[in-house]
Every structure is written in structure tokens, then in C-alpha cells.
C-alpha atoms as a PDB file:
ATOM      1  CA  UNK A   1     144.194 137.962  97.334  1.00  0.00           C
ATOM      2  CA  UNK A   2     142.131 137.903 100.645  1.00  0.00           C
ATOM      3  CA  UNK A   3     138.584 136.867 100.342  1.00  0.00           C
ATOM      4  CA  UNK A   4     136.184 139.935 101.084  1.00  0.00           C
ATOM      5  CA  UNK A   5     133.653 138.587 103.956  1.00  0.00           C
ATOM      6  CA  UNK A   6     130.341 138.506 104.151  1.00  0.00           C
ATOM      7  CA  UNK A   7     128.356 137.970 107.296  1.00  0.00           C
ATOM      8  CA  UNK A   8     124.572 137.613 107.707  1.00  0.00           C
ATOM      9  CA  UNK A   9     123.230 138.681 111.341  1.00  0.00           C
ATOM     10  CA  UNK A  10     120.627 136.626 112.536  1.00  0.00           C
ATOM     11  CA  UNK A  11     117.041 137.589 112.515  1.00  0.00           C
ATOM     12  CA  UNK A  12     115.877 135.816 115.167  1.00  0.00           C
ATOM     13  CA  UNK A  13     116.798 133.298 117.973  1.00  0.00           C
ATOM     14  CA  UNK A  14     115.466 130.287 115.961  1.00  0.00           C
ATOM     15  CA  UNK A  15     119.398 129.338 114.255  1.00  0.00           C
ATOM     16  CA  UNK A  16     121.508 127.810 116.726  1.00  0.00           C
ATOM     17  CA  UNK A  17     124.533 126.366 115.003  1.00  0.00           C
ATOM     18  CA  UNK A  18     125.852 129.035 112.435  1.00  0.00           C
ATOM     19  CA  UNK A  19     128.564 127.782 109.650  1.00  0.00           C
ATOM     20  CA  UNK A  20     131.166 129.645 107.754  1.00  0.00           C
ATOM     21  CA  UNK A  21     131.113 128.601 103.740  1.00  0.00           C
ATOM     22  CA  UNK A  22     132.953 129.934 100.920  1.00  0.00           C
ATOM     23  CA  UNK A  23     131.205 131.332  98.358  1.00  0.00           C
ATOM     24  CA  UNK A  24     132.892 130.916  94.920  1.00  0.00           C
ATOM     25  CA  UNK A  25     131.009 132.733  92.058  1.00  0.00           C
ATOM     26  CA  UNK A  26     131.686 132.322  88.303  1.00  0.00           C
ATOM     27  CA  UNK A  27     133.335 134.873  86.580  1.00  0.00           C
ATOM     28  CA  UNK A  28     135.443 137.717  87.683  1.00  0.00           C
ATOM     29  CA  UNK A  29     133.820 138.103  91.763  1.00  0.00           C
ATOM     30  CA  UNK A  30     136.137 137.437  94.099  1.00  0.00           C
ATOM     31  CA  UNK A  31     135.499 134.053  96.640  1.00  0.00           C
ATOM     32  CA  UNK A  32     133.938 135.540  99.835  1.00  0.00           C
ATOM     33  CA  UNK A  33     133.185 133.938 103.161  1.00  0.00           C
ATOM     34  CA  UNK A  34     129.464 133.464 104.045  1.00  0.00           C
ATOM     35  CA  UNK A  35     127.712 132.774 107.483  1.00  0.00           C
ATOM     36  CA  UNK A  36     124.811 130.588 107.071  1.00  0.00           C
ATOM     37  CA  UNK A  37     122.890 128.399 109.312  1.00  0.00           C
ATOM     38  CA  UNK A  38     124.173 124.920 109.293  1.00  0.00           C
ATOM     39  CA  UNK A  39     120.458 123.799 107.868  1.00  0.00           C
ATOM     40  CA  UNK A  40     118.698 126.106 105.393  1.00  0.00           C
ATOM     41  CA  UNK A  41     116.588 126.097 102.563  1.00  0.00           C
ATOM     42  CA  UNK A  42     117.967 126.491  99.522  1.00  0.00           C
ATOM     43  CA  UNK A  43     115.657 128.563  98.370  1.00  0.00           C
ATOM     44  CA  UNK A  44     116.555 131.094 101.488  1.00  0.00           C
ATOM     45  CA  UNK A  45     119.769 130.467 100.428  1.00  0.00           C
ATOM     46  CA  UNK A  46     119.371 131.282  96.916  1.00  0.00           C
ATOM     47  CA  UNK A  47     117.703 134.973  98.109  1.00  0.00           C
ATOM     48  CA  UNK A  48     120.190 135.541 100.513  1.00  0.00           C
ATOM     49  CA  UNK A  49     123.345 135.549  98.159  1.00  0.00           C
ATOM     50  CA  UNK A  50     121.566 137.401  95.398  1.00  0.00           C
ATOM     51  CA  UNK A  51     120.493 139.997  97.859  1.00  0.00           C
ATOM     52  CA  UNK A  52     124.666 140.532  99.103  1.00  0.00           C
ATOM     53  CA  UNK A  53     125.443 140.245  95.398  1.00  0.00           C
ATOM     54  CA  UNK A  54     122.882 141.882  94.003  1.00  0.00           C
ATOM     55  CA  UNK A  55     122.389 139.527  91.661  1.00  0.00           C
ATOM     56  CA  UNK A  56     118.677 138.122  89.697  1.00  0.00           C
ATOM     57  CA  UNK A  57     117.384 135.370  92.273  1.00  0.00           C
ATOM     58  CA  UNK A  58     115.731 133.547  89.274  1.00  0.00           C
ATOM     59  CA  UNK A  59     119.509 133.386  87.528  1.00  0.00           C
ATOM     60  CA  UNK A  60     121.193 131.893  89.869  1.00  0.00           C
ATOM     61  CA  UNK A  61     122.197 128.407  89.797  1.00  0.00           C
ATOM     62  CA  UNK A  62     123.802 126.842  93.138  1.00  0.00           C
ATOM     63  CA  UNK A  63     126.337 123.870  92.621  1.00  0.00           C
ATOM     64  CA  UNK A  64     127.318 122.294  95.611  1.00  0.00           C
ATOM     65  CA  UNK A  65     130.082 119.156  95.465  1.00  0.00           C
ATOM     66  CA  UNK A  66     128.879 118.978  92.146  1.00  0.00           C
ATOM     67  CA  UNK A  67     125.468 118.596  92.385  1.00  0.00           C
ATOM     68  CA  UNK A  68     123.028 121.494  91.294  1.00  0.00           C
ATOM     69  CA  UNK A  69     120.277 122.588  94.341  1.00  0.00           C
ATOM     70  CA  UNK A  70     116.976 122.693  93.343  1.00  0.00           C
ATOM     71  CA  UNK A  71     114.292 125.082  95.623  1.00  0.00           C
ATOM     72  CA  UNK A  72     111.723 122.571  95.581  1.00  0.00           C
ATOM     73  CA  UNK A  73     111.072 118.734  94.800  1.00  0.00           C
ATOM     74  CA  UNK A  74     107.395 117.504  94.787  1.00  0.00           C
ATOM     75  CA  UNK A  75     105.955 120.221  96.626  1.00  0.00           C
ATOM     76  CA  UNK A  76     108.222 120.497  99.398  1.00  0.00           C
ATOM     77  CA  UNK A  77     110.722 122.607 100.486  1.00  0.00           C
ATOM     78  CA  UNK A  78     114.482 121.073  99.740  1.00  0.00           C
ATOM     79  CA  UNK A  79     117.396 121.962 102.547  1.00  0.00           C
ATOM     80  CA  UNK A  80     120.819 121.325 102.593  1.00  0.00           C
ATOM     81  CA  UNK A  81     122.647 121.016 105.210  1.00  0.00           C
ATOM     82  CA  UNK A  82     126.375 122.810 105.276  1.00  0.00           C
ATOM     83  CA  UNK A  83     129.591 122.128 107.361  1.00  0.00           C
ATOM     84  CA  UNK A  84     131.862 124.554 108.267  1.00  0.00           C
ATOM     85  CA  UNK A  85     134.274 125.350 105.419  1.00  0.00           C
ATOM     86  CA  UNK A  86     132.138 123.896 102.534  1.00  0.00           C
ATOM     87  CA  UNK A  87     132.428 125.899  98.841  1.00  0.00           C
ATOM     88  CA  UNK A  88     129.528 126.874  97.068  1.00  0.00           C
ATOM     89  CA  UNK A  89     129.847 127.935  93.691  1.00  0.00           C
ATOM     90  CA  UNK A  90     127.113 129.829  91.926  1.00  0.00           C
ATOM     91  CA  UNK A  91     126.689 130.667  88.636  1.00  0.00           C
ATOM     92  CA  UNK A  92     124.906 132.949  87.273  1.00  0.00           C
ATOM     93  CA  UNK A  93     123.003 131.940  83.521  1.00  0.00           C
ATOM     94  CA  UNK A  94     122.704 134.831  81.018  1.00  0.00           C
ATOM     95  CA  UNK A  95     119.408 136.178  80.370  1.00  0.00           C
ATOM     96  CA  UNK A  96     117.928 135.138  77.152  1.00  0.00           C
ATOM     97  CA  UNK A  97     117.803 137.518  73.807  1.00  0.00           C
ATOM     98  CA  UNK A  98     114.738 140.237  74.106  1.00  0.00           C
ATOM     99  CA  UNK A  99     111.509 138.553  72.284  1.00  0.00           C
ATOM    100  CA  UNK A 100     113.038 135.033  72.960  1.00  0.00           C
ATOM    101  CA  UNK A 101     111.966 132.522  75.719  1.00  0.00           C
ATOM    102  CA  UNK A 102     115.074 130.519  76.225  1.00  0.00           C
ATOM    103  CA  UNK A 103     115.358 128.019  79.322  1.00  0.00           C
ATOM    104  CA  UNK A 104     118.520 125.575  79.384  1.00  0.00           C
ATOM    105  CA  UNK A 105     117.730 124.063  82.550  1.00  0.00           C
ATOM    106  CA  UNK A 106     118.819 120.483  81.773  1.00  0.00           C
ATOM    107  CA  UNK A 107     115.524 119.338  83.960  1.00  0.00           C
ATOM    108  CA  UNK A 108     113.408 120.912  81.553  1.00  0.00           C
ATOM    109  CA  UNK A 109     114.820 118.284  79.014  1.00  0.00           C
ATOM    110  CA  UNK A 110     113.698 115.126  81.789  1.00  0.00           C
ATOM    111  CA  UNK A 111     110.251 113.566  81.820  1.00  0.00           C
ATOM    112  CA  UNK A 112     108.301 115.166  84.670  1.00  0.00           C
ATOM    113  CA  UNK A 113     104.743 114.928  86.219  1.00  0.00           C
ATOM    114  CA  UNK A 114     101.834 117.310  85.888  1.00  0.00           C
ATOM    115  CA  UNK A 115     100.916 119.670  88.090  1.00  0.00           C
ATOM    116  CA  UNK A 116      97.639 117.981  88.570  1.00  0.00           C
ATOM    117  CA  UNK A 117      99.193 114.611  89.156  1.00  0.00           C
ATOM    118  CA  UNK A 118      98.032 113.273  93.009  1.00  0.00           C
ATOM    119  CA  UNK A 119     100.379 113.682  95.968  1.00  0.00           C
ATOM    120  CA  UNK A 120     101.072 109.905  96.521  1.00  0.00           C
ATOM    121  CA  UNK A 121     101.897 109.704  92.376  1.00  0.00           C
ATOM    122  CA  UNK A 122     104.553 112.325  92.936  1.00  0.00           C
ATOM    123  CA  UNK A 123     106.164 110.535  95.894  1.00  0.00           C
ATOM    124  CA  UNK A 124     106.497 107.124  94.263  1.00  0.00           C
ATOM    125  CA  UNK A 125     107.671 109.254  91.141  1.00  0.00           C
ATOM    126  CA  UNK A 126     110.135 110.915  93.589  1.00  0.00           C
ATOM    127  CA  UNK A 127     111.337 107.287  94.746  1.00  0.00           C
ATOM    128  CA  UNK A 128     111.680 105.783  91.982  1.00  0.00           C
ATOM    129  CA  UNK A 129     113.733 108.516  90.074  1.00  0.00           C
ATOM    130  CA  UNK A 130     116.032 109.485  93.191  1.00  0.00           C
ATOM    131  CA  UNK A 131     116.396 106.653  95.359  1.00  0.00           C
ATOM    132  CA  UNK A 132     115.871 103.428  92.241  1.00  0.00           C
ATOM    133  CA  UNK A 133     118.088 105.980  89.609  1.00  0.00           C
ATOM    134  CA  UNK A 134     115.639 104.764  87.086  1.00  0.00           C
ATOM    135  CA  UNK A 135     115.955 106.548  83.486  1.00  0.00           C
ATOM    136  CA  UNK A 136     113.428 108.921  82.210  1.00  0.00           C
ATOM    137  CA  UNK A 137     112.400 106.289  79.542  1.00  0.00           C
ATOM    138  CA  UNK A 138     110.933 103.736  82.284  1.00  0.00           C
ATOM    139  CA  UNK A 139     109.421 106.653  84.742  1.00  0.00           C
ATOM    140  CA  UNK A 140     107.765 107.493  80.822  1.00  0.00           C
ATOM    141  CA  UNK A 141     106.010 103.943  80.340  1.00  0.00           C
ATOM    142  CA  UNK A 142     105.021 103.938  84.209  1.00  0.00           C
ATOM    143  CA  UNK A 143     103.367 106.896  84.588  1.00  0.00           C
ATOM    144  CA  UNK A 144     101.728 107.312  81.327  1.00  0.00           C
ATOM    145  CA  UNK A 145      99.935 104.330  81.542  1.00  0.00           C
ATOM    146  CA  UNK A 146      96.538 103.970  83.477  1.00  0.00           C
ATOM    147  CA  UNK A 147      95.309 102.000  86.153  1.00  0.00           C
ATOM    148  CA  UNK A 148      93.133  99.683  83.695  1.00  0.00           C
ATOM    149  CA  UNK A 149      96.344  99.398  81.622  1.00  0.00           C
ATOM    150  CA  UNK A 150      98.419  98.136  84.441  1.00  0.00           C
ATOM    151  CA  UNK A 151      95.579  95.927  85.724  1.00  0.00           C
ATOM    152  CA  UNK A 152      95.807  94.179  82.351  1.00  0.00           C
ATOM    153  CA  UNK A 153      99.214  93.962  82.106  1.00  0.00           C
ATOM    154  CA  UNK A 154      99.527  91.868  85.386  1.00  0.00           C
ATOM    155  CA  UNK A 155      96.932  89.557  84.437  1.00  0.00           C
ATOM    156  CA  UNK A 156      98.640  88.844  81.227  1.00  0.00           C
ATOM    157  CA  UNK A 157     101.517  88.071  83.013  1.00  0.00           C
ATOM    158  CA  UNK A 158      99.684  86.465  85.474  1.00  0.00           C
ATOM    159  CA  UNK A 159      98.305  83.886  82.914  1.00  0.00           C
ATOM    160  CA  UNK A 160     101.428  83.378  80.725  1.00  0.00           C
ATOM    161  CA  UNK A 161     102.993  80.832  83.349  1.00  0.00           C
ATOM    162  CA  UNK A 162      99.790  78.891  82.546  1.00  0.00           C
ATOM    163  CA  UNK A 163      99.730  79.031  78.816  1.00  0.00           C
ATOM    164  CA  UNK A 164     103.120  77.649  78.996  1.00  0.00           C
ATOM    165  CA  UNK A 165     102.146  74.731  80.976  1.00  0.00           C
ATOM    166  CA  UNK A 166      99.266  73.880  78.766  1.00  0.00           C
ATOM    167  CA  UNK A 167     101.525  74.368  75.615  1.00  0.00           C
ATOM    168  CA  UNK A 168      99.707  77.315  74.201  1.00  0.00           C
ATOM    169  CA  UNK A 169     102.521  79.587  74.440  1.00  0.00           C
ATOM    170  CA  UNK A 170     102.494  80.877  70.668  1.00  0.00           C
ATOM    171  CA  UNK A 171      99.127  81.283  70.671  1.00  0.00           C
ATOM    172  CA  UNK A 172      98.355  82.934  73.743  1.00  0.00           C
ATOM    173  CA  UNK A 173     101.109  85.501  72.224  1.00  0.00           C
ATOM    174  CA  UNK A 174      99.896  85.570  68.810  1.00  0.00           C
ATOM    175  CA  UNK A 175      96.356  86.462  70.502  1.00  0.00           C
ATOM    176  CA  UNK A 176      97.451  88.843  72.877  1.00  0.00           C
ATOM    177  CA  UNK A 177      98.917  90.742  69.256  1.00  0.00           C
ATOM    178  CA  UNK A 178      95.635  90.201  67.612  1.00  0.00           C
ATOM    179  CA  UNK A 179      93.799  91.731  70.794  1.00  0.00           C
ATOM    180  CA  UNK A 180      96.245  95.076  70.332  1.00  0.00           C
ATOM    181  CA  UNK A 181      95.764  95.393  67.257  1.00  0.00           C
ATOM    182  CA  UNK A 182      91.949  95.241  67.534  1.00  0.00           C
ATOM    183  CA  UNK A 183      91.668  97.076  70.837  1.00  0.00           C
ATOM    184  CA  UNK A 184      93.709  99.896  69.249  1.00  0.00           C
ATOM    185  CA  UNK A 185      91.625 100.606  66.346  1.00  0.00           C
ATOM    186  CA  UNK A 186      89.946 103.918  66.554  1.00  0.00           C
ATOM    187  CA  UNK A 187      86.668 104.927  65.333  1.00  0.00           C
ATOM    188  CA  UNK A 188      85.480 107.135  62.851  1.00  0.00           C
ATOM    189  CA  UNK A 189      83.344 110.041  63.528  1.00  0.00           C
ATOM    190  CA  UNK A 190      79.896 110.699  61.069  1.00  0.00           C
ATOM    191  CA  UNK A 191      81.108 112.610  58.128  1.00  0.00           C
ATOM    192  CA  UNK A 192      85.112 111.319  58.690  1.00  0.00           C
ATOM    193  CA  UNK A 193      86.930 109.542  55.358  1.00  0.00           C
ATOM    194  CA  UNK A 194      89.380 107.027  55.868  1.00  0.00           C
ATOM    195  CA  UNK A 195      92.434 107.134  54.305  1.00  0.00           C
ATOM    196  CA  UNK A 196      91.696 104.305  52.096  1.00  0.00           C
ATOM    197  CA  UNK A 197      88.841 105.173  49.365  1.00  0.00           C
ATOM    198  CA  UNK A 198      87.643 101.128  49.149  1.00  0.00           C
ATOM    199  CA  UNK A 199      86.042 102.039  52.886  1.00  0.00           C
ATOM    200  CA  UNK A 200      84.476 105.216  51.998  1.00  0.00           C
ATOM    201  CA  UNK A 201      81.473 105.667  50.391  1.00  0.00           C
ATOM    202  CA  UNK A 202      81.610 105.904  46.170  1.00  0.00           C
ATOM    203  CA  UNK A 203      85.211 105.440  46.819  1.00  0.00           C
ATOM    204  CA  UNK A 204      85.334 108.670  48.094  1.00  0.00           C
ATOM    205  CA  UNK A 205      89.353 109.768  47.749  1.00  0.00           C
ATOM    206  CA  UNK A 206      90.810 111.907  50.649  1.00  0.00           C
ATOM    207  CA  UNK A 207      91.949 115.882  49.005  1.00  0.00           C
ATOM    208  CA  UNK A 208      95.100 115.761  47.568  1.00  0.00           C
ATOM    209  CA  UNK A 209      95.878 112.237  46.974  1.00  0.00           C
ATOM    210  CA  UNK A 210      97.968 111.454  43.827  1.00  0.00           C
ATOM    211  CA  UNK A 211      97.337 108.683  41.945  1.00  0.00           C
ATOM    212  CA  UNK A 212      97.415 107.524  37.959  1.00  0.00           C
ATOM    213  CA  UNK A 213      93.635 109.130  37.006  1.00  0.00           C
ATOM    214  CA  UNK A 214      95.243 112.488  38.777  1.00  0.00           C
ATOM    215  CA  UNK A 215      98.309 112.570  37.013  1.00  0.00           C
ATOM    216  CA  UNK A 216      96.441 111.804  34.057  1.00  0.00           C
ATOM    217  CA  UNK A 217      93.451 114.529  34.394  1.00  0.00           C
ATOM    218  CA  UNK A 218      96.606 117.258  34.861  1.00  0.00           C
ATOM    219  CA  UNK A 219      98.621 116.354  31.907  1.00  0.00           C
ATOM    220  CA  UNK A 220      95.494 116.673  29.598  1.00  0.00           C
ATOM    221  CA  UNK A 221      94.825 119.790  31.115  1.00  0.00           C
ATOM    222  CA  UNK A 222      98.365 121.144  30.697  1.00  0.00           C
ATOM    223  CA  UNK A 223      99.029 121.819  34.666  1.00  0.00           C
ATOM    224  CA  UNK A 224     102.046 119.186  33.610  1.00  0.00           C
END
């Protein structure tokens, strides 16, 4: 079966070096030859084979040697860069059940930055996730913490190494759990109750709670 071709003239002067790729689409489309520049952004890319396949630009999902192409990372533009003969397969993800707002992106599932977060933030998060391969669990515990967090957590390290010269190892640890546990307690607002009725006033209860006198009070009244 010959592959039907597909050729895209240039608009301008601006492409020099053109390359011939195969396009392979899932599903019952035949493979068709495609003439792209050799450098182009993906999400050009991504327009200009929904356009020839008439197909829904925000369902299409471009694999190439087995790596998914994303349209953007931190704000900037992502290209890739084709040699003549490479396949591209695209696939094209069903649209999602009227009422229902379904995205299976598997990068939706990731840990990922604010919009809000600061440009330098987003490269180092870019850095360390692409270039260091570090799991979404450690990118978590870096980037949720604060810059007074971090500042404390060096100078505990910093003054470990001397707590273990002067012997005071388990107690430097057993205060650094003390100082968590204290520096974690919240604070009640006027009017709050605690959870515990010895801290509130007249041993205030919180609604609901079931103890003896409860159980008690509703089997004399015949709720029981």
C-alpha cells in the first residue's frame, strides 16, 4: 500500500533545510509522507498535521522515538529537531463523555509548579526534574518548603557536626523533636474549642462526641 503524500509549501524564505518524515497515525489512516522544516516547534507542528488531517489540535498527542512532545516547558517554546526519514506517530485521545471533564494526560498526575511561581524557580525546577531525573516526591519537599525553612534546615545541619564532637548528639536530636513539636502547634482563634474538653472552658465537649454520659442520656430516653 503506497503512502499518500503530503507536502507543505513554504510560507516564506525563513526555512532553509526542509526534511521528509513519515507520519504514522493511530488507527485506520494510512502512513503519509510529510515535509517539515528540519527545526520546528512542536506546537507548529502539532497545527500543521491537524490542519492536513483535519483533526482537533487540542487531541492530538505527538510521540516521537518514544517520547511524547510537549508545546511548551516553563514558558518557552519547545522544538524538535527532525532528520530526514524520521516517523512520527500521533495519536489522537477520545474526547471525554458530554457533562464530564476527563484529562488522562499522565503529566497531570506529576507534581508541578504554580503559575505564579518566579522565573528562576521554574528553571531550577526544570533542571532538576529533566537534567538530575529526580522523582516527583523530592521536587515535592524542595519546592514546598520556604526560604526560612531551608535556612533552618542548613543550620541544623550545620551544627550537628558540632554536637557530635561535644557528645551531645542525642540531645541535640531529642531537642530539635521537642522544637517541632512546639513550633508546630497552632493556635486557637477566640470562640474555637479544642478537641479535648479538659482545655475548654466548663469542660465544654465538641458536638457530637460520644462518650459514657451520652450513651447513657439516650438509652433513658429510648433513642437506644
Amino acid at each position: 500500500m503506497e503512502m499518500e503524500e503530503i507536502v507543505e509549501e513554504e510560507t516564506s524564505g525563513k526555512h532553509e533545510n526542509m526534511v521528509e518524515i513519515t507520519v504514522k497515525t493511530i488507527g485506520p489512516a494510512r502512513p503519509s509522507r510529510l515535509h517539515v522544516p528540519s527545526s520546528i516547534k512542536v506546537l507548529d507542528l502539532r497545527k500543521l498535521i491537524a490542519r492536513k488531517n483535519h483533526l482537533p489540535v487540542e487531541n492530538l498527542k505527538l510521540i516521537l522515538q518514544g517520547k511524547v512532545l510537549h508545546d511548551r516547558a516553563d514558558e518557552d517554546d519547545i522544538y524538535v529537531r527532525f532528520n530526514d526519514g524520521d516517523s512520527l506517530i500521533v495519536a489522537v485521545k477520545p474526547k471525554a463523555p458530554v457533562g464530564l471533564d476527563i484529562d488522562d494526560d499522565d503529566d497531570d498526575l506529576k507534581f508541578q509548579l504554580p503559575q505564579s511561581t518566579s522565573q528562576w524557580k521554574k528553571k531550577l525546577y526544570s533542571f532538576l526534574r529533566n537534567r538530575m531525573k529526580l522523582p516527583d516526591i523530592v521536587l515535592m519537599a524542595i519546592f514546598s518548603l520556604g526560604l526560612k525553612a531551608w535556612a533552618l534546615i542548613i543550620l541544623w545541619f550545620t551544627l550537628a557536626p558540632i554536637a557530635h564532637k561535644l557528645d551531645l548528639g542525642p540531645l541535640y536530636i531529642l531537642g530539635t523533636g521537642f522544637c517541632l513539636i512546639f513550633l508546630n502547634l497552632g493556635r486557637r482563634q477566640p470562640g474555637d474549642v479544642s478537641a479535648y474538653s479538659i482545655f475548654n472552658e466548663d469542660f465544654r465537649e465538641l458536638p457530637g462526641t460520644l462518650n459514657a454520659d451520652a450513651i447513657d442520656r439516650d438509652i433513658r430516653t429510648g433513642q437506644f
